[in-house]
N, C-alpha and C. Protein backbone atom coordinates (compact mmCIF):
# COMPACT_ATOMS: atom_id res chain seq x y z
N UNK A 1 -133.62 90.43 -103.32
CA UNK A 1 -133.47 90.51 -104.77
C UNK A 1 -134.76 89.99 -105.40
N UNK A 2 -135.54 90.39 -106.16
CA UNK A 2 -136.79 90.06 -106.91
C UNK A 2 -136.57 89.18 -107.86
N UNK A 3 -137.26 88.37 -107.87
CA UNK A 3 -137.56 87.41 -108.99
C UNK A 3 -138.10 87.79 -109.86
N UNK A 4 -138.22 88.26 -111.51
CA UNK A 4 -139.00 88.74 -111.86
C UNK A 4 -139.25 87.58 -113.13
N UNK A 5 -138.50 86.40 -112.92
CA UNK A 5 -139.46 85.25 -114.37
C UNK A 5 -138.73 84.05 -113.84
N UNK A 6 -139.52 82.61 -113.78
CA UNK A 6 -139.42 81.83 -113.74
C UNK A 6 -139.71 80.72 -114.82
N UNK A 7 -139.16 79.38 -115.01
CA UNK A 7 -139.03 78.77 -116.09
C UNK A 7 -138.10 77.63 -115.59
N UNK A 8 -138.98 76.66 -116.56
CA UNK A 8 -137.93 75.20 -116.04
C UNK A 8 -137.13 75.43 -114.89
N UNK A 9 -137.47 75.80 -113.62
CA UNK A 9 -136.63 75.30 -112.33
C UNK A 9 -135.20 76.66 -112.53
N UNK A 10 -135.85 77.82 -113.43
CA UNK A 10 -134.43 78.84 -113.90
C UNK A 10 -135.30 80.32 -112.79
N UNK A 11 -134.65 80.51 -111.94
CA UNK A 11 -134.65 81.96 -111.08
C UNK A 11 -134.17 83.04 -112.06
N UNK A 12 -134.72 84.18 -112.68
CA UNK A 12 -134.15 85.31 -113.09
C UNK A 12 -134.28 86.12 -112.46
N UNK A 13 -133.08 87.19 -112.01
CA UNK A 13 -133.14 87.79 -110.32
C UNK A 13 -132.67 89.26 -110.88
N UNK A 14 -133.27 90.47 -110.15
CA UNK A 14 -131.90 91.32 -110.32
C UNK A 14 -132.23 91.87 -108.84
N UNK A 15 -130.74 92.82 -108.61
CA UNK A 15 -130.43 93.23 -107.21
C UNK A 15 -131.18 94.99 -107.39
N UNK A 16 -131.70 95.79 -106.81
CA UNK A 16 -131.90 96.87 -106.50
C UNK A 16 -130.31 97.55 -106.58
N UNK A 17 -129.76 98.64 -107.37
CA UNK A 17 -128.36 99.50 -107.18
C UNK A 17 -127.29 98.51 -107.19
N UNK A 18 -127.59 97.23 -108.25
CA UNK A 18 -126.67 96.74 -108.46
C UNK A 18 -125.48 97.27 -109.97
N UNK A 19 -124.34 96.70 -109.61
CA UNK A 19 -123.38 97.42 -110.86
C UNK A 19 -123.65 97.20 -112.17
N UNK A 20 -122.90 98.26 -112.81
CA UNK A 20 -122.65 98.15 -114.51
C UNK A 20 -121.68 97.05 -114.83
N UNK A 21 -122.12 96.52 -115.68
CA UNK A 21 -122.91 96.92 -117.00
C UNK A 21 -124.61 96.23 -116.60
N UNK A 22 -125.59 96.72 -117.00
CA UNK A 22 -126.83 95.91 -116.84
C UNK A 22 -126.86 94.70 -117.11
N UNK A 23 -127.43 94.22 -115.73
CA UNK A 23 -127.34 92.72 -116.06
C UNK A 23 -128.16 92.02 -115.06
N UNK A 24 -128.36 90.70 -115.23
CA UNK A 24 -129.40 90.03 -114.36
C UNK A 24 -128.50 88.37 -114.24
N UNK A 25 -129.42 87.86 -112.78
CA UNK A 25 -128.78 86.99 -112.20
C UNK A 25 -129.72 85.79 -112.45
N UNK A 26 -129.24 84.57 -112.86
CA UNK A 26 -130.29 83.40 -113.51
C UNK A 26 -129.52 82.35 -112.65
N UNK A 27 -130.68 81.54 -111.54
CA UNK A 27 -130.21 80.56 -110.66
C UNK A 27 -130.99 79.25 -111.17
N UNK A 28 -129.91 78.29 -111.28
CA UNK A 28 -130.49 77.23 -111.82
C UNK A 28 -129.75 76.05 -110.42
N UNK A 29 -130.93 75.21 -109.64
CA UNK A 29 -130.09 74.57 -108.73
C UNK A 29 -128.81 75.35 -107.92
N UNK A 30 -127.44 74.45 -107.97
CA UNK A 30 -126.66 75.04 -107.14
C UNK A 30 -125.84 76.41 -108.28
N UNK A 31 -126.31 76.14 -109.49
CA UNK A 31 -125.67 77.28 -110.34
C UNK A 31 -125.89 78.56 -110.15
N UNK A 32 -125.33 79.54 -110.54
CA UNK A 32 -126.00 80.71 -111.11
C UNK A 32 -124.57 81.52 -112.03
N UNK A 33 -125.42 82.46 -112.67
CA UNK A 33 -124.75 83.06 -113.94
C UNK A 33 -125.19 84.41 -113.68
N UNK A 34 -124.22 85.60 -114.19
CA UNK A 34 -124.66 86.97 -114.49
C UNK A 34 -124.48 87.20 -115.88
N UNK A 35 -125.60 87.56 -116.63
CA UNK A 35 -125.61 87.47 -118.18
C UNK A 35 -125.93 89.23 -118.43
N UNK A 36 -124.92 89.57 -119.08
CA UNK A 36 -124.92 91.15 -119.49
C UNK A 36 -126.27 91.50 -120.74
N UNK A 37 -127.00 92.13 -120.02
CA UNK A 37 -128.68 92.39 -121.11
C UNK A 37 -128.35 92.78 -122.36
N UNK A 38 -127.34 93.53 -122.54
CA UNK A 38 -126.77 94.16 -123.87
C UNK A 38 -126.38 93.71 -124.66
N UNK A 39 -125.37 92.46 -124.55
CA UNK A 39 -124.71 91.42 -125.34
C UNK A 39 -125.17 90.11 -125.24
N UNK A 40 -125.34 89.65 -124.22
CA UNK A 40 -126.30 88.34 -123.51
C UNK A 40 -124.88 87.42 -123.66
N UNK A 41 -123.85 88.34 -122.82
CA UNK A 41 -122.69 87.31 -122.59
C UNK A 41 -122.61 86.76 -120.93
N UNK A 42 -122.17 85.72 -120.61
CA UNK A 42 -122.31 85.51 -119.24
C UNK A 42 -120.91 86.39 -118.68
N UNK A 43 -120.84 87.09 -117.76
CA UNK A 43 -120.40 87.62 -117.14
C UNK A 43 -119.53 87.17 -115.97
N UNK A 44 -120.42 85.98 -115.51
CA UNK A 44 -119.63 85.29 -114.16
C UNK A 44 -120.97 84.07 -113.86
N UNK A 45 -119.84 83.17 -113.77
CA UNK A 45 -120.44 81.52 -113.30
C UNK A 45 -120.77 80.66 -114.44
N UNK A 46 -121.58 79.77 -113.98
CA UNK A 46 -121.22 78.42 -114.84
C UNK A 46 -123.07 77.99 -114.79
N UNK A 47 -123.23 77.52 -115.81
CA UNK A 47 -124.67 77.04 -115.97
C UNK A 47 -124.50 75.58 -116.64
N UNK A 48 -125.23 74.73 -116.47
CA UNK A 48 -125.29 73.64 -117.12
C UNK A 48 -125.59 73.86 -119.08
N UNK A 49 -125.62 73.46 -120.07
CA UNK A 49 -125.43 73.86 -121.41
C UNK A 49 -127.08 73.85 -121.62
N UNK A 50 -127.70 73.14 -121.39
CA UNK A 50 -129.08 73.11 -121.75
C UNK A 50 -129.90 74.28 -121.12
N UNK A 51 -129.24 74.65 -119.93
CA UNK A 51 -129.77 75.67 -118.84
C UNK A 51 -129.54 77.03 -119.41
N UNK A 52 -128.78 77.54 -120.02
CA UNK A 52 -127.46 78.33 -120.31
C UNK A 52 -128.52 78.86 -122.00
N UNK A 53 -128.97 77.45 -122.52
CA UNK A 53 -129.75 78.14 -123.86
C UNK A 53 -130.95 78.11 -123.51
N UNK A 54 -131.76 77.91 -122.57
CA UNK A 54 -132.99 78.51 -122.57
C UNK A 54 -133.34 79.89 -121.68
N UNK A 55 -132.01 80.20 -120.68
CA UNK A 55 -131.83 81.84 -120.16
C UNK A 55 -131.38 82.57 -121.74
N UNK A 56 -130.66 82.06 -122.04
CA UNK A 56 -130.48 82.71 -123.70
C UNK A 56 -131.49 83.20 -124.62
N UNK A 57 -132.13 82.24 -124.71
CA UNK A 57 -133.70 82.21 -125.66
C UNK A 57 -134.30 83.54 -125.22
N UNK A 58 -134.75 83.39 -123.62
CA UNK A 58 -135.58 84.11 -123.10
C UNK A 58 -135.41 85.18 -123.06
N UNK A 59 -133.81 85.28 -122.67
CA UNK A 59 -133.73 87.01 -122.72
C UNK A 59 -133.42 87.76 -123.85
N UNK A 60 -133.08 87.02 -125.21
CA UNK A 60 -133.11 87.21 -126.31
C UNK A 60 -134.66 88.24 -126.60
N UNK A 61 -135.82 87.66 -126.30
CA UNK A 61 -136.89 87.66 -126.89
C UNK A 61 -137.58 88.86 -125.79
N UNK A 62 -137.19 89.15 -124.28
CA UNK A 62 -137.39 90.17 -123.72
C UNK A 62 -136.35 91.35 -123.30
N UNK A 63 -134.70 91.52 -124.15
CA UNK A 63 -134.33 91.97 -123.49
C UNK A 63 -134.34 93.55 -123.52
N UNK A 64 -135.75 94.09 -124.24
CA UNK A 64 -136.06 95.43 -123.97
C UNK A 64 -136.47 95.59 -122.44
N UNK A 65 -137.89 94.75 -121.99
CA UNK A 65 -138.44 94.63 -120.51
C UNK A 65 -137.13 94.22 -119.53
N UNK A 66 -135.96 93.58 -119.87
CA UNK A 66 -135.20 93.63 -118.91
C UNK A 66 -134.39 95.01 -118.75
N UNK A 67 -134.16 95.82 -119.71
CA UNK A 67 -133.15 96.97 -119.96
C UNK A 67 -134.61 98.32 -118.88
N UNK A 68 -136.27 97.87 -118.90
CA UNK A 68 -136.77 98.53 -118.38
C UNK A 68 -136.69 98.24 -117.04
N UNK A 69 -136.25 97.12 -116.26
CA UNK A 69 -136.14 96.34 -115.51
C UNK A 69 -134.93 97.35 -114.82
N UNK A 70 -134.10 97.10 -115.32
CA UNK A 70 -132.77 97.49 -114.91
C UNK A 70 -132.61 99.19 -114.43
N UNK A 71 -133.54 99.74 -115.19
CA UNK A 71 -134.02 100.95 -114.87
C UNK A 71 -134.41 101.40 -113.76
N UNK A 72 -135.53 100.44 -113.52
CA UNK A 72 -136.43 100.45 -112.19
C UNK A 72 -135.56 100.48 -110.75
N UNK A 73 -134.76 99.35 -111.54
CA UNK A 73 -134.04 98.64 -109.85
C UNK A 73 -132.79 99.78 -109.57
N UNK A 74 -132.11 100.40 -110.93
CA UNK A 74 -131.43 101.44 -110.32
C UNK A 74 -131.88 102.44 -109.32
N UNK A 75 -133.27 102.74 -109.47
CA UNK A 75 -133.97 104.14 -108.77
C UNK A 75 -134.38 103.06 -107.22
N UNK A 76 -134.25 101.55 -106.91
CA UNK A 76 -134.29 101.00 -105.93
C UNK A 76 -136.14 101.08 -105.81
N UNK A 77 -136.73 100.66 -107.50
CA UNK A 77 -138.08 100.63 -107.39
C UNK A 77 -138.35 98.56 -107.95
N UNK A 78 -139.56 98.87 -107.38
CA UNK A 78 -139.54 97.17 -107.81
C UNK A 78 -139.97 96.75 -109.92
N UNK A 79 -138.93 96.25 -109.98
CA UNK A 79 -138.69 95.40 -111.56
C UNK A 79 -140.82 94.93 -111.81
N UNK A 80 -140.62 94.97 -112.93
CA UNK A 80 -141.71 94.39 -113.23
C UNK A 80 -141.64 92.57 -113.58
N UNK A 81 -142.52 92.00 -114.24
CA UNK A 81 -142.94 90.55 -113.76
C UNK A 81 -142.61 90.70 -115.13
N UNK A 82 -141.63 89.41 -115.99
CA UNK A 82 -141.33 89.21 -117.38
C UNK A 82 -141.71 87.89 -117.64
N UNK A 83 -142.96 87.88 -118.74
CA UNK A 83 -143.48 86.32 -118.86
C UNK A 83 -142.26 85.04 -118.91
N UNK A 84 -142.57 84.07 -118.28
CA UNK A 84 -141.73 83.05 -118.87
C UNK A 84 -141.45 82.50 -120.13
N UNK A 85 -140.84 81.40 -120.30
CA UNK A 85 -141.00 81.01 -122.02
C UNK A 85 -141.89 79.79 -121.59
N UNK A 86 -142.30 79.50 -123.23
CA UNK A 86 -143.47 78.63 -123.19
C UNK A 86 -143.55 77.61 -122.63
């Protein structure tokens, strides 16, 4: 699974021909979350609250490059690299 942005100790992952609805996987420590790109609702798992608003922030502010992202990985091509936050 590609990493395609890192940030404060936060993994943002997606799988190659993974399912609908588009979405990406954010590992924080023993956490992780699937946050839907479209709505930026978590989908499944548990994040710490502070953790939880800065995957928020971020994908707020890229979630066109993730929706191109999601594109890529359907055709099982590699995601591009999405800056971190500041």
């Amino acid at each position: 699974m590609p990493t395609i942005s890192t940030f404060y100790g936060i993994l943002i992952q997606m799988f190659w021909g993974d399912h609908v609805p588009p979405h990406f996987h954010a590992l924080y420590a023993e956490h992780e979350v699937l946050i839907d790109i479209q709505t930026l609702d978590v989908l499944e798992g548990e994040m710490p609250r502070r953790a939880i608003a800065l995957i928020l922030e971020w994908a707020q502010e890229h979630r066109a490059e993730l929706m191109e992202d999601w594109k890529l990985c359907e055709f099982n091509q590699q995601p591009n690299k999405i800056p971190p936050l500041p």
